[in-house]
Each structure stands twice: as C-alpha cells, then as structure tokens.
Protein backbone atom coordinates (compact mmCIF):
# COMPACT_ATOMS: atom_id res chain seq x y z
CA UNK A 1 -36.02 -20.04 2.72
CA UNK A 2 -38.43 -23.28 2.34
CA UNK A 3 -38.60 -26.58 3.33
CA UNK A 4 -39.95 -30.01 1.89
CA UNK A 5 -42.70 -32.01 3.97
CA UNK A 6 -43.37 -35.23 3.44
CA UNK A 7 -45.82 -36.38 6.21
CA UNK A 8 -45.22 -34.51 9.68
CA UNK A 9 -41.51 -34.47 8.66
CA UNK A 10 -40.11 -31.07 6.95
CA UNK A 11 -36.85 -30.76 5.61
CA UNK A 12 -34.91 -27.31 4.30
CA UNK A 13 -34.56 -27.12 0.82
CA UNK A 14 -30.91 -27.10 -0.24
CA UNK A 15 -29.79 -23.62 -0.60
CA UNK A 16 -26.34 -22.03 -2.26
CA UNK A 17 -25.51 -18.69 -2.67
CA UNK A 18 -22.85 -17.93 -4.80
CA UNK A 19 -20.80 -14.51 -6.15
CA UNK A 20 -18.26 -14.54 -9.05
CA UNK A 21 -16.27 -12.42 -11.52
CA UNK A 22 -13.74 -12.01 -14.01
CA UNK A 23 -11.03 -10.19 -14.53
CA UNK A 24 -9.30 -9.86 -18.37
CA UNK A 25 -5.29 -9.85 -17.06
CA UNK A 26 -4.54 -9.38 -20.84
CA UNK A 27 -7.17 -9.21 -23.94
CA UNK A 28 -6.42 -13.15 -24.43
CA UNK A 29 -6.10 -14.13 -20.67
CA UNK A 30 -8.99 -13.90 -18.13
CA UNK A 31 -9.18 -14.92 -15.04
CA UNK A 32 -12.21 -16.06 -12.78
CA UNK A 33 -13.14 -15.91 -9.00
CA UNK A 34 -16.15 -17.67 -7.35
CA UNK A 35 -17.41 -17.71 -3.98
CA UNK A 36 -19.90 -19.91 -2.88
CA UNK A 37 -21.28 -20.23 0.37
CA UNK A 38 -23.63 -23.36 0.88
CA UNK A 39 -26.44 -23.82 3.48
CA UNK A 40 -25.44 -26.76 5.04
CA UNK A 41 -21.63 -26.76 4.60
CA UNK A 42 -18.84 -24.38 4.65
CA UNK A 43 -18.08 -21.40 2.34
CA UNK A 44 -15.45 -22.27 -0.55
CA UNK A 45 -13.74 -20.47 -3.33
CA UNK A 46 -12.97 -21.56 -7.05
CA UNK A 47 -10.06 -19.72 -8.94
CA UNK A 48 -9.77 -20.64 -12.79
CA UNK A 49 -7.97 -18.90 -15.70
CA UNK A 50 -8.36 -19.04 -19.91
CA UNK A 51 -5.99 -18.25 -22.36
CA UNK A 52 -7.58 -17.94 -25.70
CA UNK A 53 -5.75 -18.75 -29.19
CA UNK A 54 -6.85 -17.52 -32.49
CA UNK A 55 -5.92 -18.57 -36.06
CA UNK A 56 -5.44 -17.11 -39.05
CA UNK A 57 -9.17 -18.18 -40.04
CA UNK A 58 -12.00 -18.21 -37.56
CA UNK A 59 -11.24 -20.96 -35.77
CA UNK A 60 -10.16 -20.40 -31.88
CA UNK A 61 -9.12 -22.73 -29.11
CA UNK A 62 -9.46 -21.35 -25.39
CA UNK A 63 -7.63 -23.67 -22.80
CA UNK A 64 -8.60 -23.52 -19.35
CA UNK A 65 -7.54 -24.85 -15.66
CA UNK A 66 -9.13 -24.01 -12.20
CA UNK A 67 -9.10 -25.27 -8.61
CA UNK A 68 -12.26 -25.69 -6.58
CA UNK A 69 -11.18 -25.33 -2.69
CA UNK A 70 -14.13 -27.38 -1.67
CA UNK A 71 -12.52 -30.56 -1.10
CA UNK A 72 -9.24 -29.40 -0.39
CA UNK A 73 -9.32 -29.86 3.27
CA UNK A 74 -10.46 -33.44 3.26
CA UNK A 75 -9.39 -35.12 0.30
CA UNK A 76 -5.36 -35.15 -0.90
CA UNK A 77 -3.70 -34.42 -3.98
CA UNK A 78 -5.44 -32.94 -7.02
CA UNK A 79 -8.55 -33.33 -6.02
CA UNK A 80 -9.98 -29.95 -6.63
CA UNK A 81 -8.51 -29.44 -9.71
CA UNK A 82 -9.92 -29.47 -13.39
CA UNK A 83 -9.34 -28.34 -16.77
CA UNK A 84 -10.58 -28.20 -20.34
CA UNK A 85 -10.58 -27.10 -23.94
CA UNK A 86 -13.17 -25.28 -25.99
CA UNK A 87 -12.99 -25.09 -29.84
CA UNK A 88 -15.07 -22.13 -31.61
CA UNK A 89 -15.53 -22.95 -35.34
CA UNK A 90 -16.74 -19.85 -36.95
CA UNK A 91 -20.33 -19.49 -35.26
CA UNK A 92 -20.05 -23.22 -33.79
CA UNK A 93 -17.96 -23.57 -30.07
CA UNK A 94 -17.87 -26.34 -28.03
CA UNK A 95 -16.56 -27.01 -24.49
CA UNK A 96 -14.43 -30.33 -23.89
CA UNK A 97 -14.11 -30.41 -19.99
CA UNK A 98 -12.68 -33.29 -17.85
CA UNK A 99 -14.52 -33.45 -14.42
C-alpha cells in the first residue's frame, strides 16, 4: 500500500479496511454492524443499536449502546462497551458520547 522512510529505514503505513451497515429493526430502532479488519492486527466486529424518541415539538433524543469486540479477548469486563445520547433541537443535534 505505502510505506514511510526515514533514512534507509521504511516502515508500512498503517492501513484499516473497514465495511459497515445498518439495519432499521423498527422506524425508531436501528441497528449497526461494522467490520474492520486492520493491517497489523486481527479482524474485529462492532455491533451498536439507537432507539430514537420524539416529542411533541421538534425536539428528539436518540440513545445509543454498542460493543467493540476488539479488546474483548485481552482485556475483562466491559471493556468494549460504550454508549451515548444525542439531542436534535429543531435544526441543531448534538452527540454526548462516553468513550
């Protein structure tokens, strides 16, 4: 793909190639797949879903959880798992995610 030299050493650039989709379960609920397969480590998958809640004005709130299976082999526990809010004010949205 490419590499990085720096003097007579050359090093391959980092390299990730990834595939995803969704999939709406019901016209509020959606759920996501992503595959990623990394150069210089093994393949993983990420599974996530959303379940969005409107109001009676414009305002919506979309709550979301997921589980990246990338550390889930060497690290215990939770590790791999995330989740978040997003707020949508009219034409305004912002994501609230804990990483």
């Amino acid at each position: 793909m490419g590499s990085l030299k720096f003097d007579q050493k050359a090093d391959p650039l980092p390299t990730t190639f990834k595939l995803g989709g969704t999939m709406h379960i019901q016209p509020e609920l959606v759920l996501a797949l992503d595959l990623v397969g990394p150069r210089d480590n093994a393949p993983y998958a990420a599974i996530g879903v959303e379940k969005l809640f409107k109001t009676q004005s414009e305002t919506k709130l979309a709550i979301r959880c997921g589980y990246n299976m990338r550390s889930a082999k060497d690290i215990e526990g939770l590790s791999g798992f995330a989740t978040g809010i997003g707020i949508s004010f009219n034409a305004i949205a912002s994501p609230l995610t804990r990483f």
